[in-house]
C-alpha atoms as a PDB file:
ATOM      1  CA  UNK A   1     120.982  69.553  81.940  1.00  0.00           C
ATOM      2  CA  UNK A   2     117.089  70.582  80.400  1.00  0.00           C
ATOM      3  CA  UNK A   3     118.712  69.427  76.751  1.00  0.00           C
ATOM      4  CA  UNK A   4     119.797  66.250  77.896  1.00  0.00           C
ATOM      5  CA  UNK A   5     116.332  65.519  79.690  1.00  0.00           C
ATOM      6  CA  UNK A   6     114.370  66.727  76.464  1.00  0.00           C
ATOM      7  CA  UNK A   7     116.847  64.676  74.650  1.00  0.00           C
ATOM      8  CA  UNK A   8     115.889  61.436  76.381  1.00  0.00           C
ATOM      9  CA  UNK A   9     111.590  62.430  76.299  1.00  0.00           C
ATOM     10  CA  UNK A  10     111.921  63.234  72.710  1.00  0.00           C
ATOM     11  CA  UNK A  11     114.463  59.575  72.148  1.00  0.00           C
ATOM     12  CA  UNK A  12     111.312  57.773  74.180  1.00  0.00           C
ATOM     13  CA  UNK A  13     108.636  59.723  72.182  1.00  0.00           C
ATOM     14  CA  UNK A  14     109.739  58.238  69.286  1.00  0.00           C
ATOM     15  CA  UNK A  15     109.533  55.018  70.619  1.00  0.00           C
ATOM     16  CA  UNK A  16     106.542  55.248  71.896  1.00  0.00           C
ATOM     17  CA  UNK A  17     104.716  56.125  68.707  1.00  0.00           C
ATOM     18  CA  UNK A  18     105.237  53.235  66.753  1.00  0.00           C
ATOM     19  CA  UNK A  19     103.246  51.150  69.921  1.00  0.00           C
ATOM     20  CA  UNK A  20     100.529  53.992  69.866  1.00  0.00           C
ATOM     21  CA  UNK A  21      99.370  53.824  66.318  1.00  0.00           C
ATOM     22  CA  UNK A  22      99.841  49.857  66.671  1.00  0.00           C
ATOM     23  CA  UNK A  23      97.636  50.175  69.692  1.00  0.00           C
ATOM     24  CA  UNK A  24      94.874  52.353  67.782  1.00  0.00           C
ATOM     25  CA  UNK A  25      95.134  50.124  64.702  1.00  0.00           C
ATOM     26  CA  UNK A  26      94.456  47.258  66.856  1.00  0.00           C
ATOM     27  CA  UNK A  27      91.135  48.946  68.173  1.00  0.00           C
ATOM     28  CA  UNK A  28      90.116  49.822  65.175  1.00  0.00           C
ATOM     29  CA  UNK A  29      90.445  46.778  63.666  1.00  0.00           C
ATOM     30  CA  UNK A  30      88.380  45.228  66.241  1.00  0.00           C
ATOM     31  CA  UNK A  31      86.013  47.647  65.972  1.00  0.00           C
ATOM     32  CA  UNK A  32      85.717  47.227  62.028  1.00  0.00           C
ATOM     33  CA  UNK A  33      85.584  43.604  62.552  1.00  0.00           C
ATOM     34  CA  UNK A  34      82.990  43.602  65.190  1.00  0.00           C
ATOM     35  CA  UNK A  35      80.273  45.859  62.794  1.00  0.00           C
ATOM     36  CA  UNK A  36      81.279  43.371  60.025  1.00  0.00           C
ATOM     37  CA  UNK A  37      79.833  40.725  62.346  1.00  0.00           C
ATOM     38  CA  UNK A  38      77.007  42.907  63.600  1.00  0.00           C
ATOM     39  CA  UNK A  39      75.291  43.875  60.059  1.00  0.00           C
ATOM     40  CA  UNK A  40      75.569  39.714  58.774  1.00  0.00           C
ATOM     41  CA  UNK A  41      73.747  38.904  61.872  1.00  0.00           C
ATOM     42  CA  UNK A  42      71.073  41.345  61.298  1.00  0.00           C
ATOM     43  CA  UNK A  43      70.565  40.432  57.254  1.00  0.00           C
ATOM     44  CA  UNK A  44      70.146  36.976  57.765  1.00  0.00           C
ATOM     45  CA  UNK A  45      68.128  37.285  60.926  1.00  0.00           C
ATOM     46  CA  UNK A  46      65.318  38.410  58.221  1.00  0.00           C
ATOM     47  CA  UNK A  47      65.839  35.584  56.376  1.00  0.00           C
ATOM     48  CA  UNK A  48      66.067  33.206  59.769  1.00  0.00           C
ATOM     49  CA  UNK A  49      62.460  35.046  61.037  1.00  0.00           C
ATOM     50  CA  UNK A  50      61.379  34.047  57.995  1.00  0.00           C
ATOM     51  CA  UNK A  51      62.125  30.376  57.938  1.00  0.00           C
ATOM     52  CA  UNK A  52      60.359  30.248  61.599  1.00  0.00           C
ATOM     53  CA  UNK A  53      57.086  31.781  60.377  1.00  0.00           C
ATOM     54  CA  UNK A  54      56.675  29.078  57.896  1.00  0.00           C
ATOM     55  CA  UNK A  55      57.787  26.400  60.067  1.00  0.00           C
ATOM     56  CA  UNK A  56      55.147  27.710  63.049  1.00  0.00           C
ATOM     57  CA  UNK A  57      52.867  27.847  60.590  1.00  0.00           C
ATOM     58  CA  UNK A  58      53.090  24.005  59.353  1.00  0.00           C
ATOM     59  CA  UNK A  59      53.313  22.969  62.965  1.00  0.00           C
ATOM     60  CA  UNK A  60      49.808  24.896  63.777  1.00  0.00           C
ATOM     61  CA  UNK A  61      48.197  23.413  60.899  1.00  0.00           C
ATOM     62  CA  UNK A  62      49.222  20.249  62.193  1.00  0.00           C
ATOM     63  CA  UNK A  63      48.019  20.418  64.813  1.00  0.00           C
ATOM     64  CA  UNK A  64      44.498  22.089  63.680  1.00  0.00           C
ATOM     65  CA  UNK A  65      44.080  18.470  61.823  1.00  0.00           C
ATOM     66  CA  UNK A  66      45.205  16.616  64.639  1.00  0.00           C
ATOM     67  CA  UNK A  67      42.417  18.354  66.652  1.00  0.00           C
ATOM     68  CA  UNK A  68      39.985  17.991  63.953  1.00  0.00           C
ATOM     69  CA  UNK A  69      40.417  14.264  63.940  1.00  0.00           C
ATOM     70  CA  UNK A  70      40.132  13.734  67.695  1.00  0.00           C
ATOM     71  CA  UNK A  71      36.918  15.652  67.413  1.00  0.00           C
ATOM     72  CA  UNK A  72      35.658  13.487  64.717  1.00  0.00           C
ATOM     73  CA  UNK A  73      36.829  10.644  66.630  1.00  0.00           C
ATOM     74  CA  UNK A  74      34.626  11.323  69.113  1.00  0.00           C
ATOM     75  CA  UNK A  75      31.414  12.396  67.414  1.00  0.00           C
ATOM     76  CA  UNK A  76      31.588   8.624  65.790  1.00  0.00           C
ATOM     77  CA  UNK A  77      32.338   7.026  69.365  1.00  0.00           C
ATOM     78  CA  UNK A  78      29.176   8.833  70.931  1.00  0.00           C
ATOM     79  CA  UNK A  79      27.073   8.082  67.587  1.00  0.00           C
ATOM     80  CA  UNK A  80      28.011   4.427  68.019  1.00  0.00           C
ATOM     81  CA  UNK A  81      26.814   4.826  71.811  1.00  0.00           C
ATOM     82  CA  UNK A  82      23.754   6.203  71.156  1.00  0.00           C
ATOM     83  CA  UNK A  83      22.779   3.877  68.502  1.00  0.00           C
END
């Protein structure tokens, strides 16, 4: 009676197996796949910070000349007042 119920655990061991190592290949494909992902978002999040800065910087100096020329604007309105 013990043989024939080790007989049938070892018959559904080796069944099992084959779905186990699937299993762990599965996770650690994902896994693989999911660092993959992870280290090309940080390299060209460099690049991407990068791109930002100069744009932020354009925009400010934009807007430093737009300021300039509403300030010149009105030093000639209150000039043309006074005069």
């Amino acid at each position: 009676m013990i043989e024939g119920i080790l007989a049938v655990t070892k018959g559904t061991a080796y069944l099992l197996a084959p779905i186990i190592l699937i299993a762990y290949g599965f996770i650690f494909a994902l896994i693989i796949i999911c660092l993959l992902r992870v280290s090309r978002y940080f390299m060209s999040a460099g690049k991407e910070q990068k791109l930002i800065r100069m744009e932020l910087g354009k925009l400010a100096e934009e807007v430093h000349l737009l300021r300039q020329n509403l300030k010149d604007d009105k030093d000639t309105d209150s000039s043309d007042k006074s005069g």
